[in-house]
N, C-alpha and C. Protein backbone atom coordinates (compact mmCIF):
# COMPACT_ATOMS: atom_id res chain seq x y z
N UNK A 1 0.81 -1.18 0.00
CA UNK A 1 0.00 0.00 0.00
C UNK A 1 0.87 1.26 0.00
N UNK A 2 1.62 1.13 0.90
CA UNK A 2 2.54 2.30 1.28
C UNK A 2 3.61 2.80 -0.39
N UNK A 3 4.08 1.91 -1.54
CA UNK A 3 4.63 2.30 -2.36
C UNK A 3 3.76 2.93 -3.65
N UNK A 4 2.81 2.52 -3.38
CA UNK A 4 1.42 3.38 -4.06
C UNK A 4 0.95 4.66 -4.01
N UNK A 5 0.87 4.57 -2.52
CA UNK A 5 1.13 6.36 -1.85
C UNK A 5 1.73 7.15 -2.48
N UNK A 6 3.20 6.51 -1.96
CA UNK A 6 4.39 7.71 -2.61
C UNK A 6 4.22 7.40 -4.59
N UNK A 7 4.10 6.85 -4.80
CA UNK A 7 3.90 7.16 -6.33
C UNK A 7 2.49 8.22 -6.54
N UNK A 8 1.77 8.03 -5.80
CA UNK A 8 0.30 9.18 -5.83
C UNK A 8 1.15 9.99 -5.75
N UNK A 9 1.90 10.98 -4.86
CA UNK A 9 2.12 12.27 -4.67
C UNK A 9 3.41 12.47 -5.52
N UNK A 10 4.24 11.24 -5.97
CA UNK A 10 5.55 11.73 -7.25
C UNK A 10 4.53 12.26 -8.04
N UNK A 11 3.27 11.34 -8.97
CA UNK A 11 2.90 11.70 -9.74
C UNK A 11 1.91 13.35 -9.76
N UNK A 12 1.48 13.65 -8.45
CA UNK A 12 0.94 14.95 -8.15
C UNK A 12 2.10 15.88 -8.47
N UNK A 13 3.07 15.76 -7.81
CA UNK A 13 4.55 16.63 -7.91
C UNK A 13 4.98 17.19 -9.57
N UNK A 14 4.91 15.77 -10.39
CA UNK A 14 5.32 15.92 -11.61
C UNK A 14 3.86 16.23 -12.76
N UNK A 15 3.15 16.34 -12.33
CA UNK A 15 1.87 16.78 -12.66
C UNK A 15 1.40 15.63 -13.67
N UNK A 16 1.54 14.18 -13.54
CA UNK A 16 1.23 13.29 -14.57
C UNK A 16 -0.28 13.01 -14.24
N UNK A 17 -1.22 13.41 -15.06
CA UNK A 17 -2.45 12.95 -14.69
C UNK A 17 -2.45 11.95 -15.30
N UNK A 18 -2.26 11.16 -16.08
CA UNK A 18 -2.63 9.71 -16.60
C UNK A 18 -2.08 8.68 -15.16
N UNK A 19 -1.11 9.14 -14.95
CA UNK A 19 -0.09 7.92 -13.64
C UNK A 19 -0.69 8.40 -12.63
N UNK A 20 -1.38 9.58 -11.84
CA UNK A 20 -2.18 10.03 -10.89
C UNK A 20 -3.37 8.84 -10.94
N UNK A 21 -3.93 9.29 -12.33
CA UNK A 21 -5.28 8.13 -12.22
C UNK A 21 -4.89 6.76 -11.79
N UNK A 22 -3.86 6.50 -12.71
CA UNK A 22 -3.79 4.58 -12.56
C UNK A 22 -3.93 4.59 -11.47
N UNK A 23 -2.42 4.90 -10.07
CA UNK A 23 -2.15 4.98 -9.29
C UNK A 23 -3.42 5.11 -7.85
N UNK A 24 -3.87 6.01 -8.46
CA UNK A 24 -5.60 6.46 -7.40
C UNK A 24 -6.92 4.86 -7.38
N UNK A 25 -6.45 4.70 -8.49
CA UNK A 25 -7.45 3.52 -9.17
C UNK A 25 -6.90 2.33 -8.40
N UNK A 26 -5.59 2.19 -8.61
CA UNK A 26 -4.65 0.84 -7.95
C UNK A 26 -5.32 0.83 -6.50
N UNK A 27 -4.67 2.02 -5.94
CA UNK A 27 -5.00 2.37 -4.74
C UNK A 27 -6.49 2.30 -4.08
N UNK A 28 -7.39 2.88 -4.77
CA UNK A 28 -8.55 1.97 -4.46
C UNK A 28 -9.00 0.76 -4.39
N UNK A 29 -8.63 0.15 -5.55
CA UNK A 29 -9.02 -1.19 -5.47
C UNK A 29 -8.21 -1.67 -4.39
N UNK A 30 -6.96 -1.44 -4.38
CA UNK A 30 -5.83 -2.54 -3.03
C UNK A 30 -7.03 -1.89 -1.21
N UNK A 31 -7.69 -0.86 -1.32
CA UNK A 31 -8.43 -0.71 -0.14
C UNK A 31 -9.43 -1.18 -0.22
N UNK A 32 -9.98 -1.62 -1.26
CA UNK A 32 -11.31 -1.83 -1.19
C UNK A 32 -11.37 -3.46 -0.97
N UNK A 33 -10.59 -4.35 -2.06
CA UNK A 33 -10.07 -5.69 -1.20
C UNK A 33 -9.60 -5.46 -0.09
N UNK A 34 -8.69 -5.32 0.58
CA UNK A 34 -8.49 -5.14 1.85
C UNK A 34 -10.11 -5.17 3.05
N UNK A 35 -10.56 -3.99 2.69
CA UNK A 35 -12.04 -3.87 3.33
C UNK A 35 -12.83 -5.13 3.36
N UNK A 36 -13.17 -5.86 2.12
CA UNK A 36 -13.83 -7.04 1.92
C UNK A 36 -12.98 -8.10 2.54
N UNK A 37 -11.87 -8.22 2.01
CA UNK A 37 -11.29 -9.33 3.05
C UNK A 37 -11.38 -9.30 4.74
N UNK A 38 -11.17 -7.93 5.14
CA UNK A 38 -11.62 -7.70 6.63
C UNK A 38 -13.09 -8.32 7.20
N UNK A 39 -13.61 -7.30 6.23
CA UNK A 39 -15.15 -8.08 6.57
C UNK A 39 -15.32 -9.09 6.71
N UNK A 40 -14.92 -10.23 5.36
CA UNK A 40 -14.87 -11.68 5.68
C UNK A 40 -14.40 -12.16 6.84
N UNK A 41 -12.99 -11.70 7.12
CA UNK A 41 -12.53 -11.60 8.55
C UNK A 41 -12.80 -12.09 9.85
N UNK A 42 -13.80 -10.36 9.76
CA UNK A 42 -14.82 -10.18 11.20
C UNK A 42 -15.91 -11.30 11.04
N UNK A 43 -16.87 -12.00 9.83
CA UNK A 43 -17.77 -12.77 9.74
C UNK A 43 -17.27 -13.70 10.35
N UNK A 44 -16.10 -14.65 9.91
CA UNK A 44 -15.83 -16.18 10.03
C UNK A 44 -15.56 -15.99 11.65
N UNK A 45 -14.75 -15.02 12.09
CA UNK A 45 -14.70 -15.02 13.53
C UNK A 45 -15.75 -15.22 14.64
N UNK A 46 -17.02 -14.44 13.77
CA UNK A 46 -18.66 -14.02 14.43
C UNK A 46 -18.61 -15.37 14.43
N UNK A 47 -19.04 -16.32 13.43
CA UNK A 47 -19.49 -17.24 13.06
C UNK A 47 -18.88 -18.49 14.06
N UNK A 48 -17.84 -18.96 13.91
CA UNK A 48 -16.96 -19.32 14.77
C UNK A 48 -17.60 -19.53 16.34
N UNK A 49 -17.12 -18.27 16.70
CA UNK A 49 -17.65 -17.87 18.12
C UNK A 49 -19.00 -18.37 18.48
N UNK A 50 -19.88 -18.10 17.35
CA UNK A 50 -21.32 -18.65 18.05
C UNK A 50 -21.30 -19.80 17.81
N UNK A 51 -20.54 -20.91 16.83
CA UNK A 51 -20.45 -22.37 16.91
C UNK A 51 -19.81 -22.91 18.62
N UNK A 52 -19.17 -21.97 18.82
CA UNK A 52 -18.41 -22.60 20.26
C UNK A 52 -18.88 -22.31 21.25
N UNK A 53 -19.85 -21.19 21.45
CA UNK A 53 -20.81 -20.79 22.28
C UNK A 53 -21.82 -21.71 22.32
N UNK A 54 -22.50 -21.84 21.37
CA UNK A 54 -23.56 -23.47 21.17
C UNK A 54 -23.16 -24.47 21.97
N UNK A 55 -22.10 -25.00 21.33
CA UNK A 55 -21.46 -25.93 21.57
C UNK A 55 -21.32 -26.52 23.42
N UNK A 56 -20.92 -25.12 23.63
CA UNK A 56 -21.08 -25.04 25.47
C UNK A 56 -22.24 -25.00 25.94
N UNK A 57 -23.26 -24.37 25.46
CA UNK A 57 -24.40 -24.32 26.23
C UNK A 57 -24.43 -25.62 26.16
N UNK A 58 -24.83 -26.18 24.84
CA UNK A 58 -25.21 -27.57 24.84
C UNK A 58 -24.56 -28.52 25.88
N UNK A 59 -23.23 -28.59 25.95
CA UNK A 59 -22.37 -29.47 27.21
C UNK A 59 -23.14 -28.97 28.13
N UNK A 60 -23.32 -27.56 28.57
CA UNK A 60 -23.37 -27.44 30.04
C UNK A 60 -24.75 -27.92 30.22
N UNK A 61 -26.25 -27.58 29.16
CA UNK A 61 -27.51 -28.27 29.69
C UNK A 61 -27.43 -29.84 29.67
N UNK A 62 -26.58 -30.43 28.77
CA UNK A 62 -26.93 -31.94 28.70
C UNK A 62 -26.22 -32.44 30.24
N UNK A 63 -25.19 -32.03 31.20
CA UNK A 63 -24.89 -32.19 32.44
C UNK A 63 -25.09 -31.82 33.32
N UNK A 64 -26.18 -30.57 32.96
CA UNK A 64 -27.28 -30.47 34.25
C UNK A 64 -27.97 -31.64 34.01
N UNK A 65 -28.59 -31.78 32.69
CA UNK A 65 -29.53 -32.52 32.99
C UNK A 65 -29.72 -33.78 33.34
N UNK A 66 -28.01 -34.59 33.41
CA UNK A 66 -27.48 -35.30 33.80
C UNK A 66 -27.76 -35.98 35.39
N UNK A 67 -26.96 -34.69 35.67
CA UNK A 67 -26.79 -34.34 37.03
C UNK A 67 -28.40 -34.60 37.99
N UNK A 68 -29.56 -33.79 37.26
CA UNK A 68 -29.96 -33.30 37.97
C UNK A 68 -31.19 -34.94 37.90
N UNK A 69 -30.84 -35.63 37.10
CA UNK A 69 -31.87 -36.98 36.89
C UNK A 69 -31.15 -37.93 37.89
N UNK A 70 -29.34 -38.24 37.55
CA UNK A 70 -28.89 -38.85 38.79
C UNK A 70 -28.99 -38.39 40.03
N UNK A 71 -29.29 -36.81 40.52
CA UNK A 71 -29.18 -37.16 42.11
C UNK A 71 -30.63 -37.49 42.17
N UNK A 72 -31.94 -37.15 41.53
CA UNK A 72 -33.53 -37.44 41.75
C UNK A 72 -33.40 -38.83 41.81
N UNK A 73 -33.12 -39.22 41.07
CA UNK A 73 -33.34 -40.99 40.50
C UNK A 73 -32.88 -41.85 41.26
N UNK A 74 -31.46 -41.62 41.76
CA UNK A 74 -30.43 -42.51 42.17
C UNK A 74 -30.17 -42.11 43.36
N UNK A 75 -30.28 -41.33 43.90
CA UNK A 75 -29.71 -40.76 45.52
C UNK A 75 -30.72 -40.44 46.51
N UNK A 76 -31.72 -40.21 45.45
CA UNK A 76 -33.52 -39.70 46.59
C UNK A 76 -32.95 -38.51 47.37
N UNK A 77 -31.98 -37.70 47.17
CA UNK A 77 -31.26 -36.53 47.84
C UNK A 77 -32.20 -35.53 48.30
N UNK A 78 -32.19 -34.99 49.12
CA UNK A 78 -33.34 -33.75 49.63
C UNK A 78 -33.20 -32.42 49.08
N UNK A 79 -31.36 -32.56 48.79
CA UNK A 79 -31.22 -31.29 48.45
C UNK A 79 -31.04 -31.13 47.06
N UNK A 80 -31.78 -32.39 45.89
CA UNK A 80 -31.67 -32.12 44.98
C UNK A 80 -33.18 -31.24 44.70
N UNK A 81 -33.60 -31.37 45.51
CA UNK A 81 -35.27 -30.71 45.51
C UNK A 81 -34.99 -29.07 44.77
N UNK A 82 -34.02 -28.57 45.58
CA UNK A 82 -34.24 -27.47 45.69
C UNK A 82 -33.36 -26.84 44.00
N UNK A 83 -32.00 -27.82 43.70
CA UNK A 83 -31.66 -27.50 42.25
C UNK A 83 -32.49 -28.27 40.89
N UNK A 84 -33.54 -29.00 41.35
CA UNK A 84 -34.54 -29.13 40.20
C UNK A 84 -35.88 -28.19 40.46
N UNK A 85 -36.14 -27.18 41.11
CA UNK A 85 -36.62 -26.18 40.96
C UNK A 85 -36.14 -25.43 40.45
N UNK A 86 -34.57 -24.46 40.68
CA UNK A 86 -34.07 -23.87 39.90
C UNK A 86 -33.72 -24.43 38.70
N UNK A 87 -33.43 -25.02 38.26
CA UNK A 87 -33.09 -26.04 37.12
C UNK A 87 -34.12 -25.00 36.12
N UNK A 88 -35.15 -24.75 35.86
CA UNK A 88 -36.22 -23.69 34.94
C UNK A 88 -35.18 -22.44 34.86
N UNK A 89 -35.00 -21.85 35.69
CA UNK A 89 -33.98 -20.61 36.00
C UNK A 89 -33.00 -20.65 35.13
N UNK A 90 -32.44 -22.16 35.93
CA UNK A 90 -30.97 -21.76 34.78
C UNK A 90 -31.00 -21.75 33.39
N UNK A 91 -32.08 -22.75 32.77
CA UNK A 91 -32.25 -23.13 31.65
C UNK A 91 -32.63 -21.73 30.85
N UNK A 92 -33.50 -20.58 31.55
CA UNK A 92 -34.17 -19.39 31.14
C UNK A 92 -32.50 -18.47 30.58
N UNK A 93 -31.91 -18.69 31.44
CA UNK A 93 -30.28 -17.76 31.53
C UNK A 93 -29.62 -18.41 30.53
N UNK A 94 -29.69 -19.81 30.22
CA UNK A 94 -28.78 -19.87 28.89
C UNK A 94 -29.32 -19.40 28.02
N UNK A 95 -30.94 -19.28 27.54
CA UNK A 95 -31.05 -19.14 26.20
C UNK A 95 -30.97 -17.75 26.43
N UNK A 96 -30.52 -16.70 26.87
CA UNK A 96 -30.08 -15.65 26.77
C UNK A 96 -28.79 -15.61 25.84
């Protein structure tokens, strides 16, 4: 990018408007790919991120729900009473 520049302002200096244009033209296009490739960029990253975000919720509800069938089922626990009530709660907070 940077040897494009300085050819923009040789050619301002020496007053070449034909090599001004190319040069302006080059120079756009090398920003304007640039821009689109960024964008693509920022997408695949977005994209990405919410695959691995999924990905966790999903682990973390399938081991509550794990959790919360072995201590009911298997332990008759008293104090599972009280995290399969909240159990609605938490479930409300992931799909946030």
């Amino acid at each position: 990018m940077f040897p494009h520049q300085g050819s923009i302002f040789d050619h301002v200096i020496s007053q070449d408007r034909a090599g001004f244009k190319a040069n302006v033209l080059t120079y756009l296009y090398l920003n304007a790919a640039q821009g689109c490739f960024g964008a693509l960029s920022g997408i695949m990253f977005s994209l990405v991120g919410r695959k691995i975000s999924n990905a966790v919720r999903n682990q973390l509800f399938c081991s509550i729900v794990v959790q919360d069938i072995a201590c009911e089922l298997i332990y008759k626990d008293p104090c599972c009473e009280s995290f399969s009530k909240s159990l609605p709660l938490i479930l409300t907070e992931l799909q946030l």
